[in-house]
Structures are given as C-alpha cells and as structure tokens.
C-alpha atoms as a PDB file:
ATOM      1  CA  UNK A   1      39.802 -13.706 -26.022  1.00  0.00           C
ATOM      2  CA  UNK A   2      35.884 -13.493 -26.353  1.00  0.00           C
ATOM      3  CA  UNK A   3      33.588 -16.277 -25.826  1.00  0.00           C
ATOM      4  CA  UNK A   4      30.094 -16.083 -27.465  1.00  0.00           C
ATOM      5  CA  UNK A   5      26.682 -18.316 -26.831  1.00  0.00           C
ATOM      6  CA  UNK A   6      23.405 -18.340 -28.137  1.00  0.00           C
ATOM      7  CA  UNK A   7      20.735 -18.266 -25.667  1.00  0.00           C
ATOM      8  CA  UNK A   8      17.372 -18.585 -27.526  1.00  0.00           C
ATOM      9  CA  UNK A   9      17.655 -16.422 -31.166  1.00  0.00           C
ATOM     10  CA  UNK A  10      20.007 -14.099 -28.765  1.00  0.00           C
ATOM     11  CA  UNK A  11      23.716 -13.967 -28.964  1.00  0.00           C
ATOM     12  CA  UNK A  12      25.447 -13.300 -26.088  1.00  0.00           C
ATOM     13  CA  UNK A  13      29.428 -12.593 -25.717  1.00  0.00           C
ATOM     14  CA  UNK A  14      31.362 -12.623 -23.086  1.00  0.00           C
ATOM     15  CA  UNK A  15      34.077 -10.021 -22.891  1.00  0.00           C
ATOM     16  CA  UNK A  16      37.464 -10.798 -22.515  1.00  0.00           C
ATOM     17  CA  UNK A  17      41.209  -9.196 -22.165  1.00  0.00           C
ATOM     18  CA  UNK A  18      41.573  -8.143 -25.855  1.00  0.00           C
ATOM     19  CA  UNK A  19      44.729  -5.421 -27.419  1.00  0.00           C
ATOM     20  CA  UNK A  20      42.842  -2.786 -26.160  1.00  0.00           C
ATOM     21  CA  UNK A  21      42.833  -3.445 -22.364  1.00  0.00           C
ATOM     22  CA  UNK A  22      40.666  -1.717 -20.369  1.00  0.00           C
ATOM     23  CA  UNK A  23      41.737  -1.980 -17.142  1.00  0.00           C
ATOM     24  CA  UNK A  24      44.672   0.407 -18.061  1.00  0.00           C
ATOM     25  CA  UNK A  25      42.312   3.480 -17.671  1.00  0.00           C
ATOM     26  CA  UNK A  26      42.480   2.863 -14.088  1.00  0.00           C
ATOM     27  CA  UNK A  27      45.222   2.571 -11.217  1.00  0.00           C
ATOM     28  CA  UNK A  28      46.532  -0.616 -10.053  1.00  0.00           C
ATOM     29  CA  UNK A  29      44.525  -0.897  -6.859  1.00  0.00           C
ATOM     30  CA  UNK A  30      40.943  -0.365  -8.035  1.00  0.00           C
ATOM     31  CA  UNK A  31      42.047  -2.347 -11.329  1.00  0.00           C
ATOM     32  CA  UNK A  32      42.625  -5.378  -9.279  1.00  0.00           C
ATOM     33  CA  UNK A  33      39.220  -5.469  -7.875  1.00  0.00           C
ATOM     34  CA  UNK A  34      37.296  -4.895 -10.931  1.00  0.00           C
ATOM     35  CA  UNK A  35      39.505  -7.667 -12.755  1.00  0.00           C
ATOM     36  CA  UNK A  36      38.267  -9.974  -9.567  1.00  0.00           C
ATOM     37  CA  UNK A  37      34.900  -9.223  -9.809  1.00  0.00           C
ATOM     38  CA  UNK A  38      34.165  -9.442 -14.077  1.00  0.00           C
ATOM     39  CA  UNK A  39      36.201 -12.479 -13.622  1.00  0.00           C
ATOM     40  CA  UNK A  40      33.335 -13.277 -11.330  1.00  0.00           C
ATOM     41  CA  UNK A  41      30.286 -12.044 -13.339  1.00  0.00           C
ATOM     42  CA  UNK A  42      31.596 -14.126 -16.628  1.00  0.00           C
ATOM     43  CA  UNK A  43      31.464 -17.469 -14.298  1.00  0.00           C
ATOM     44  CA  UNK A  44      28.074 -16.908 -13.439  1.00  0.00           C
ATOM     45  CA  UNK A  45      26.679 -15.673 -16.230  1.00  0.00           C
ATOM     46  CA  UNK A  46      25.252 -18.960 -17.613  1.00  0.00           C
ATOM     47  CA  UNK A  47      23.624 -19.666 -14.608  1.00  0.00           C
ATOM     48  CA  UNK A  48      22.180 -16.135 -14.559  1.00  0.00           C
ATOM     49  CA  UNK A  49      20.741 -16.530 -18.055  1.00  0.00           C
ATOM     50  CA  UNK A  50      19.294 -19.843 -17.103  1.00  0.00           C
ATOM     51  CA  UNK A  51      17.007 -17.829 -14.262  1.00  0.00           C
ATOM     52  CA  UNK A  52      15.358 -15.838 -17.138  1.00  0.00           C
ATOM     53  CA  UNK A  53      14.365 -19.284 -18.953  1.00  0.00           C
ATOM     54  CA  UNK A  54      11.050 -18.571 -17.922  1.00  0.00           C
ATOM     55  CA  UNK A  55      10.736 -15.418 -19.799  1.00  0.00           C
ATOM     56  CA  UNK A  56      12.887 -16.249 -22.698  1.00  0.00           C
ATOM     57  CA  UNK A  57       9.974 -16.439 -25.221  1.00  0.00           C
ATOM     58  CA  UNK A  58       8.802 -12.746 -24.205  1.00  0.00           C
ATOM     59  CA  UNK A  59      12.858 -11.809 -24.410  1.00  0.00           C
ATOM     60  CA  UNK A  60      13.153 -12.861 -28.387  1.00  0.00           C
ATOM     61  CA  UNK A  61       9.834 -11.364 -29.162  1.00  0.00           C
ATOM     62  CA  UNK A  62      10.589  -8.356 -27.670  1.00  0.00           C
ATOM     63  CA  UNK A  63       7.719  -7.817 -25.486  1.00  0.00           C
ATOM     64  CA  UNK A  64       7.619  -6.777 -21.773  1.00  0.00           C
ATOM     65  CA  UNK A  65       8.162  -9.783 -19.567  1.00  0.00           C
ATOM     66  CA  UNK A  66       5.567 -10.749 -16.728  1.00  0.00           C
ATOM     67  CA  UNK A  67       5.462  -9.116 -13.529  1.00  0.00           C
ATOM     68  CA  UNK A  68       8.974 -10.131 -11.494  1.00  0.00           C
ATOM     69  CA  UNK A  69       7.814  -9.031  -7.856  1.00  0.00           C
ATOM     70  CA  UNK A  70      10.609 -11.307  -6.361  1.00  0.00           C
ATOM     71  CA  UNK A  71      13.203 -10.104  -8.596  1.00  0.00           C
ATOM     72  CA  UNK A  72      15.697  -8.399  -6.131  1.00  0.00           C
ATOM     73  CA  UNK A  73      15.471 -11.526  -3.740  1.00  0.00           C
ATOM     74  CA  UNK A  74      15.894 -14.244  -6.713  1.00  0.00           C
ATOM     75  CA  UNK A  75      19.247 -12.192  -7.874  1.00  0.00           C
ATOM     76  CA  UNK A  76      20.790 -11.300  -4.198  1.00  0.00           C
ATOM     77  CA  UNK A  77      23.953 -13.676  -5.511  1.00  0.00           C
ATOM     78  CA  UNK A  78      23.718 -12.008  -8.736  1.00  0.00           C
ATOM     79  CA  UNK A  79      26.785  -9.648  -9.987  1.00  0.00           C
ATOM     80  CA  UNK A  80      24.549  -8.401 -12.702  1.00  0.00           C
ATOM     81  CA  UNK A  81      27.405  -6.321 -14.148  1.00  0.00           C
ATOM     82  CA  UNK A  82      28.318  -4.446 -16.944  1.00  0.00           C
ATOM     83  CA  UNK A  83      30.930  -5.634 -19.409  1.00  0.00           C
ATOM     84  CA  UNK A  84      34.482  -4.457 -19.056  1.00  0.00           C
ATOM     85  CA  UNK A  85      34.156  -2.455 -22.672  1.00  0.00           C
ATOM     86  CA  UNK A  86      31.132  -1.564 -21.313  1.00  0.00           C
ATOM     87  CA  UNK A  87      32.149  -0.619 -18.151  1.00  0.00           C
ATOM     88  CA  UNK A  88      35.367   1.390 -19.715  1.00  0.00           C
ATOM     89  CA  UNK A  89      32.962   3.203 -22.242  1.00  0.00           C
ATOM     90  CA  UNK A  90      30.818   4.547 -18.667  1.00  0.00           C
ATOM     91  CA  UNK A  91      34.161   5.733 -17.293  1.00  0.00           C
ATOM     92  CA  UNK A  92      35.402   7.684 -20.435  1.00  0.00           C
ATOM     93  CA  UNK A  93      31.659   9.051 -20.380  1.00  0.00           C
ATOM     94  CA  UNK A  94      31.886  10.097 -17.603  1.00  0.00           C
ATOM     95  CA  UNK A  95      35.303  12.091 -17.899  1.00  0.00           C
ATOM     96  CA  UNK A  96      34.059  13.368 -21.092  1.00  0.00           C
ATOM     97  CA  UNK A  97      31.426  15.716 -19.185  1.00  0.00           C
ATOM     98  CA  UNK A  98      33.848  15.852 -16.449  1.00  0.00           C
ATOM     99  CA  UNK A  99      31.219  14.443 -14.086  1.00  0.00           C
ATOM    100  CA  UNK A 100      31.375  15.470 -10.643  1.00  0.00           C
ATOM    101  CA  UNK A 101      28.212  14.021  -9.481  1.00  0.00           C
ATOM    102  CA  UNK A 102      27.026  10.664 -10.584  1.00  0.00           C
ATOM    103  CA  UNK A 103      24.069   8.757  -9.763  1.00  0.00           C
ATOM    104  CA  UNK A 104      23.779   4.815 -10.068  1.00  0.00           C
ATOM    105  CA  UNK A 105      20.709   3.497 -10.207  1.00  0.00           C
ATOM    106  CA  UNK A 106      21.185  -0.159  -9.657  1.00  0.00           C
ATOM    107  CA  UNK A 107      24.648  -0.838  -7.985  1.00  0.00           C
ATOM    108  CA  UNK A 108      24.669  -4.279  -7.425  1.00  0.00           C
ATOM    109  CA  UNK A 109      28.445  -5.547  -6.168  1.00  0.00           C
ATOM    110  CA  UNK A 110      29.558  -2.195  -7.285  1.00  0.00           C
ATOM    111  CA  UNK A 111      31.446  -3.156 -10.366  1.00  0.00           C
ATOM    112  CA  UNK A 112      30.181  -0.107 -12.207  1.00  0.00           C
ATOM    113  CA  UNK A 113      30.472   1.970  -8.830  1.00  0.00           C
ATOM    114  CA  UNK A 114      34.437   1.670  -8.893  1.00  0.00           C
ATOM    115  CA  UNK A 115      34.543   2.393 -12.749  1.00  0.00           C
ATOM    116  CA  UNK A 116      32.598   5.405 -12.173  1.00  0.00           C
ATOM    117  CA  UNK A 117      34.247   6.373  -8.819  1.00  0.00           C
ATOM    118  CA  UNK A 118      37.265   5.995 -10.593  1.00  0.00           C
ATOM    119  CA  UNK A 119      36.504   8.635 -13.378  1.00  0.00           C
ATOM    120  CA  UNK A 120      35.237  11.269 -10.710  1.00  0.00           C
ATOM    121  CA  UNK A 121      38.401  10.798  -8.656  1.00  0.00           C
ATOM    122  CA  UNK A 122      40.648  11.285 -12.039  1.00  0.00           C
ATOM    123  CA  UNK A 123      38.084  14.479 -13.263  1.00  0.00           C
ATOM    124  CA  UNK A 124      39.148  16.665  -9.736  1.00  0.00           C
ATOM    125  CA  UNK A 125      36.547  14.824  -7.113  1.00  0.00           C
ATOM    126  CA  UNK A 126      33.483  14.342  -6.342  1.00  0.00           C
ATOM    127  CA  UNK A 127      30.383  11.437  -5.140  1.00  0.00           C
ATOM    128  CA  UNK A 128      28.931   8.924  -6.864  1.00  0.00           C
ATOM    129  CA  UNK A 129      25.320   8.219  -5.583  1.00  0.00           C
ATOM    130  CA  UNK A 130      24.635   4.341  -5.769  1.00  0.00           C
ATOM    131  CA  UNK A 131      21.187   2.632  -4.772  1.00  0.00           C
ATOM    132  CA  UNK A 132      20.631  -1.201  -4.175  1.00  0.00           C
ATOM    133  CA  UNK A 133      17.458  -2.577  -3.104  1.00  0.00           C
ATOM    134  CA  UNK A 134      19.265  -5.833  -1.255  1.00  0.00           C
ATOM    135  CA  UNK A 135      21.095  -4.572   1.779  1.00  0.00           C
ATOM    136  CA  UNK A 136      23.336  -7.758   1.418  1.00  0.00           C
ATOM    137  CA  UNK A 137      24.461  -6.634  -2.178  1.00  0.00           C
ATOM    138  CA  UNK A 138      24.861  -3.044  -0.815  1.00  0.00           C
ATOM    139  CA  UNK A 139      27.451  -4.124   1.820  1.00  0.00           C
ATOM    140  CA  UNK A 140      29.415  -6.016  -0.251  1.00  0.00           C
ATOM    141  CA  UNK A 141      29.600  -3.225  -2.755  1.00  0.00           C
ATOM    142  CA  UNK A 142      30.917  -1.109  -0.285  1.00  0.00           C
ATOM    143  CA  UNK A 143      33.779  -3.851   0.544  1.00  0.00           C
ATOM    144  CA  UNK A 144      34.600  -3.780  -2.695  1.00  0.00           C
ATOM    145  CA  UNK A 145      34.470  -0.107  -3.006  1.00  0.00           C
ATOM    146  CA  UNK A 146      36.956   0.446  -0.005  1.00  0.00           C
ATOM    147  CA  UNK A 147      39.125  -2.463  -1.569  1.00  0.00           C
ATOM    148  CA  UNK A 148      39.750  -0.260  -4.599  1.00  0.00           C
ATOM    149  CA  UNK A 149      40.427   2.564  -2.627  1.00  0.00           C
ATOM    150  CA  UNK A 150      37.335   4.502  -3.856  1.00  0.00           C
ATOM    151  CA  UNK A 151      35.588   5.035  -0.435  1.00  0.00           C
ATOM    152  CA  UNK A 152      35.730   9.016  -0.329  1.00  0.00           C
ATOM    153  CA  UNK A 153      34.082   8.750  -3.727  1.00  0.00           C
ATOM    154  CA  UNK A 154      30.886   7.012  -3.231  1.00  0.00           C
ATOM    155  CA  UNK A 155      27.799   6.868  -0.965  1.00  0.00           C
ATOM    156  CA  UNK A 156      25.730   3.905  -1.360  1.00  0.00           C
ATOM    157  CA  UNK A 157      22.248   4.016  -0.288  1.00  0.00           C
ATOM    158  CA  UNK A 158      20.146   0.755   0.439  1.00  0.00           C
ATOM    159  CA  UNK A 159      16.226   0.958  -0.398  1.00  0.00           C
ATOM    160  CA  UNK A 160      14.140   2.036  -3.253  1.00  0.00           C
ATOM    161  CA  UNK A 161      15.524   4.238  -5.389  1.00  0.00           C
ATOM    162  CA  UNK A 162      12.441   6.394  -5.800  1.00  0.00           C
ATOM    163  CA  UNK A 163      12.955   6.826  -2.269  1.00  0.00           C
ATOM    164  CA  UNK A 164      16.657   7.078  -2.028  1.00  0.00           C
ATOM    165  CA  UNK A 165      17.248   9.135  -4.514  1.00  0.00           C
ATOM    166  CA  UNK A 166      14.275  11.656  -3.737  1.00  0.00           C
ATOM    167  CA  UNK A 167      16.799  14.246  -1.902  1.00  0.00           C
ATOM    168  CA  UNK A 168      19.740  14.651  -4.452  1.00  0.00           C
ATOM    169  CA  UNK A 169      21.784  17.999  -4.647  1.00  0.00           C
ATOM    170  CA  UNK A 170      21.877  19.403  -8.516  1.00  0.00           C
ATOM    171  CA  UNK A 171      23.856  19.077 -10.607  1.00  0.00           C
ATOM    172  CA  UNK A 172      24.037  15.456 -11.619  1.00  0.00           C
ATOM    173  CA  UNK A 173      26.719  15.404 -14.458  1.00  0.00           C
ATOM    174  CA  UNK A 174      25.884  11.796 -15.419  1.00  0.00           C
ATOM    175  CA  UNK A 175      23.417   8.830 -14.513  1.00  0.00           C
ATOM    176  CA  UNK A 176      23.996   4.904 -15.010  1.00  0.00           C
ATOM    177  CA  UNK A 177      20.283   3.366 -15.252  1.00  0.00           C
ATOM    178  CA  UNK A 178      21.021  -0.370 -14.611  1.00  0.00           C
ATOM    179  CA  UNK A 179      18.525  -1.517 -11.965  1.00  0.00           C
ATOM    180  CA  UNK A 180      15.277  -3.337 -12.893  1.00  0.00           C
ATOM    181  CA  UNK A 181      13.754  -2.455 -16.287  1.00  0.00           C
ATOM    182  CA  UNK A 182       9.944  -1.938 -14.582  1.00  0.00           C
ATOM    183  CA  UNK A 183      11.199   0.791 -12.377  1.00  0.00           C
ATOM    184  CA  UNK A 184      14.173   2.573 -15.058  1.00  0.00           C
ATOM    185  CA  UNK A 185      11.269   5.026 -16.563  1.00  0.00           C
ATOM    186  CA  UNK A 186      10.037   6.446 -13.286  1.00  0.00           C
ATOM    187  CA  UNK A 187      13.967   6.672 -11.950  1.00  0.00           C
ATOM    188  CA  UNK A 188      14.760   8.590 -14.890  1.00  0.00           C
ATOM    189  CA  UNK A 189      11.354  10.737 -14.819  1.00  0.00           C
ATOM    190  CA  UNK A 190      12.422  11.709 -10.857  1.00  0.00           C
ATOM    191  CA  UNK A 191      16.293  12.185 -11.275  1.00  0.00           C
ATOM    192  CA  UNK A 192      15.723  14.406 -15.016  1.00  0.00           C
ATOM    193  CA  UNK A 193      14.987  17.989 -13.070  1.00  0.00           C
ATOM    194  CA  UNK A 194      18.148  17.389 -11.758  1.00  0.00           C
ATOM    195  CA  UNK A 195      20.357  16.525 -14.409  1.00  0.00           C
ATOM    196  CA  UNK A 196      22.510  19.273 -15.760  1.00  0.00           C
ATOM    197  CA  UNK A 197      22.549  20.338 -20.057  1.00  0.00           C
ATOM    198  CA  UNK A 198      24.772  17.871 -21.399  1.00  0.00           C
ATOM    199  CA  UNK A 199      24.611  15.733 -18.648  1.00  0.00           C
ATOM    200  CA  UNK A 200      24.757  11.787 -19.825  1.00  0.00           C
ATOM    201  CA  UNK A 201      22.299   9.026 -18.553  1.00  0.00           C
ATOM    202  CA  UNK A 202      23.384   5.367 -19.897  1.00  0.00           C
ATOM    203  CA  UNK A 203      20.736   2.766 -20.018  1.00  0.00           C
ATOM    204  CA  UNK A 204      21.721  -0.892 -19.914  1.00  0.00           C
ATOM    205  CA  UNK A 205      20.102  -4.209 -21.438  1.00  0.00           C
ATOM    206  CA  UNK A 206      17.329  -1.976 -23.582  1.00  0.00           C
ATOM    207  CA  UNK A 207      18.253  -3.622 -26.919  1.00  0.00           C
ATOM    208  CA  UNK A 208      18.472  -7.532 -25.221  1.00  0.00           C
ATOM    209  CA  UNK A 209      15.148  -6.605 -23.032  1.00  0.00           C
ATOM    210  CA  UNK A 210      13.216  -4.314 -25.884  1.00  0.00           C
ATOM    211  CA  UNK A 211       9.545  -5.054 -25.043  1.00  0.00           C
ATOM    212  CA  UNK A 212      10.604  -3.891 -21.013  1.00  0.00           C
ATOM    213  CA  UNK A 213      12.056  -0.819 -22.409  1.00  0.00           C
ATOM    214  CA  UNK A 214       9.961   0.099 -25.147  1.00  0.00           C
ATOM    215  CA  UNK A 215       8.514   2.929 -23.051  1.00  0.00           C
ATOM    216  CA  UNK A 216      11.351   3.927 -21.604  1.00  0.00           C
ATOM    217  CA  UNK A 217      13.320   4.342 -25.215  1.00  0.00           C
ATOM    218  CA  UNK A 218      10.101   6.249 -26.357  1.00  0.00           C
ATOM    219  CA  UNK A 219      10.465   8.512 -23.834  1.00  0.00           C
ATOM    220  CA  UNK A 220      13.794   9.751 -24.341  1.00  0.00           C
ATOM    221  CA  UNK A 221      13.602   9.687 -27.584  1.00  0.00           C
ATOM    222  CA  UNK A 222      10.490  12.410 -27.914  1.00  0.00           C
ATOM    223  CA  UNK A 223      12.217  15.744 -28.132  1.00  0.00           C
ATOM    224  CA  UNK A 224       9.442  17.055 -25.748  1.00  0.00           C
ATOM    225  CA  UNK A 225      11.273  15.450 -23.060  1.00  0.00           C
ATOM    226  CA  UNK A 226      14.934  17.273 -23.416  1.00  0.00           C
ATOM    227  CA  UNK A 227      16.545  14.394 -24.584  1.00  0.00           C
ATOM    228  CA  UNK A 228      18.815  12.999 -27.520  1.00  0.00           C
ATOM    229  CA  UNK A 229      19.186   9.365 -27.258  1.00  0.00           C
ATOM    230  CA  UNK A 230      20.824   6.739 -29.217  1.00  0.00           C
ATOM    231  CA  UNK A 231      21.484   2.895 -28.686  1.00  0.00           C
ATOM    232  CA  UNK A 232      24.979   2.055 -28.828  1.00  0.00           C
ATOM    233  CA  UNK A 233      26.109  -1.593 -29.359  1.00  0.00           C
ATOM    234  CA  UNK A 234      26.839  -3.225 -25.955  1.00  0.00           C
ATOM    235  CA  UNK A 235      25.021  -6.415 -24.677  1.00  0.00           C
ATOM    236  CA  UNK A 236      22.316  -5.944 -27.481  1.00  0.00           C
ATOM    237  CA  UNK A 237      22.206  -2.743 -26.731  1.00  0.00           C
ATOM    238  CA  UNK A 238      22.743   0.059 -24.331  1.00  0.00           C
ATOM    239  CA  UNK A 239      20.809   3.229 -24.671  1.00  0.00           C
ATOM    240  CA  UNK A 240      22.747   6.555 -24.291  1.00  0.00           C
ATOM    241  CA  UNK A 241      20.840   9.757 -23.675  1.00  0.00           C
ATOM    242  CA  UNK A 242      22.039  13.310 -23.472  1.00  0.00           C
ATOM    243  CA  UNK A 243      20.044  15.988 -21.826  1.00  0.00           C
ATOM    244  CA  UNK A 244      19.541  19.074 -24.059  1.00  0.00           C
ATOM    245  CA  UNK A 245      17.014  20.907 -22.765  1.00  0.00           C
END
C-alpha cells in the first residue's frame, strides 16, 4: 500500500509493497537488508521533513535554500534514502549499460549502495565507489553492505567527495548524484571526463528541491556539455542524464 502527505503545497508518498515488488530483482540475502532499512527510512521520514521546516517557504517557491554549513552533522541519524521504485529503477539502470563501475555520490546507510552493488554483481562484477562525508554513516553502510553479502562489490570512501573521488580509474558506466544539492554540480563537473558514452548519471530530489538544482539541471541540459537529460517522476522528480559526447 502507499501512504501520501502533504508537506507545505508538496505531496509526498511513501512507497510501499505494491503487485510489482521490487525486492524480487534481488537475492534473498541482500533483499532482506534493504527491506530492513526502507522499512527504516519510511519511519523517519516525517521527522526528516520536519528538519527542513525552516526552509520550506524557499522549497515551494522553488528557489535555492540558505546556506546549510551544518548539514552533514544535523542528518548523521538520517537514512536519506531513495524509494524502493526508485531504488529498483537505479538497479535496472544500471544493468541496462551493464555498469561495471559505479560511483555514488552520497551513500548515506548504503541503501542505494546494495541496490547498485547488487546490479554490478548480476552484470559479471565489478566496484561501486561510494562517498559519505559522516564517518559514522560510512561505517554503518559498510555493516549493512557486508550484511547483504555485497562486500567484494563496494569501496566506501569517507570525506569530501571532491576529494575522494579525485583519483577514479575510467570508465565509470553509471553515477548516482544523491549527496547535498550545493555540492551535486561541481561532483558531476569533476567525475564527467570520466564517464564513459552512454554512461548514466541519476540525480535525486531536483524536481522537490528546484531552486538548489536549477543550475545543476541547466547544465546538463545545454548540449555543449555532452549531455541528454530528462526528469523522470520519482520524489518530485529525479533527473536522469546520459552522456553523449
């Protein structure tokens, strides 16, 4: 079942089991943690949502929000995951372009680590790349990595991603871009030489947070920048980019 709330003019749903089960694209053992864990993300949601009442007014405006220097410390409890369609949509990306290399920008708990670790496993092998600014988050995504039995696929590094991602090997087959919105541009701008034609970067929360990634859709959008990108409709909007040139 689905259960939807309005936060402000903004509706927000939270996904549930439906027909179409998700968690059947994956095997038992990493389905069982990911089940645990958006299980996790729906109860806190709410509280999440009432963190941002501060910048709500910028949020249905759709302008950039005020500075957030103490973001990644006000959020260290905070799943900050993607939905489970979401999520599913990510893996079947990321077989699509048979993705051998993957870098998260953003990890979090690893929810969307184990999707995508998942997908590289089923495409042959390979690494995911994650980054997480809060060592405390990055630890426990790594639990819950080895709990789904995804270990041999992923390397999580702990820091700023403009400085842990500086030293990537090409190619990278496909990108998740789900850290903070301030910093998703200049990711993007450093991991692009890298990315392979055809290769897939998915951008989360650009339609719900418009005015903080106004720049960022801009610049994927102008052809002059080897992109073609489209917004697809998950949590008010997740941007999906496909490098061309």
């Amino acid at each position: 079942m689905e259960s939807e709330f309005r936060w402000g003019a903004e509706l927000f749903t939270i996904e549930g089991m439906s027909k179409r089960d998700p968690f059947v694209l994956l095997d038992g053992r990493a389905a069982g943690v990911v089940r645990r864990l958006h299980s996790g993300n729906d109860r806190q949601l709410p509280r999440m949502l009432g963190r941002l009442a501060r910048d709500l007014p910028a949020l249905v405006l759709g302008r950039p929000r005020r500075a957030d220097a103490d973001a990644p410390e006000r959020f260290e409890d905070a799943y900050l995951a993607l939905g489970r369609e979401q999520a599913a949509f990510c893996y079947a990306q990321a077989r699509a372009v048979r993705a051998r290399r993957v870098v998260e920008f953003g990890t979090s708990f690893g929810v969307s680590t184990i999707w995508l670790a998942a997908a590289v496993r089923d495409n042959g092998g390979g690494t995911v790349i994650g980054t997480e600014m809060v060592a405390a988050k990055a630890e426990r995504a790594r639990a819950n990595v080895r709990a789904a039995g995804l270990a041999d696929q992923v390397e999580i590094r702990t820091g700023d991603a403009l400085e842990t991602l500086r030293d990537l090997e090409e190619p990278v087959d496909l990108m998740l871009n789900d850290g903070f919105p301030d910093a998703a541009l200049d990711v993007l701008r450093l991991i692009a030489p890298r990315l392979r034609t055809g290769a897939v970067v998915i951008t989360d929360n650009v339609g719900v947070m418009r005015g903080d990634y106004a720049e960022y859709v801009s610049w994927v959008r102008d052809p002059a920048n080897g992109f073609v990108s489209v917004q697809v409709p998950y949590k008010g909007g997740t941007e999906v980019s496909i490098r061309v040139g």
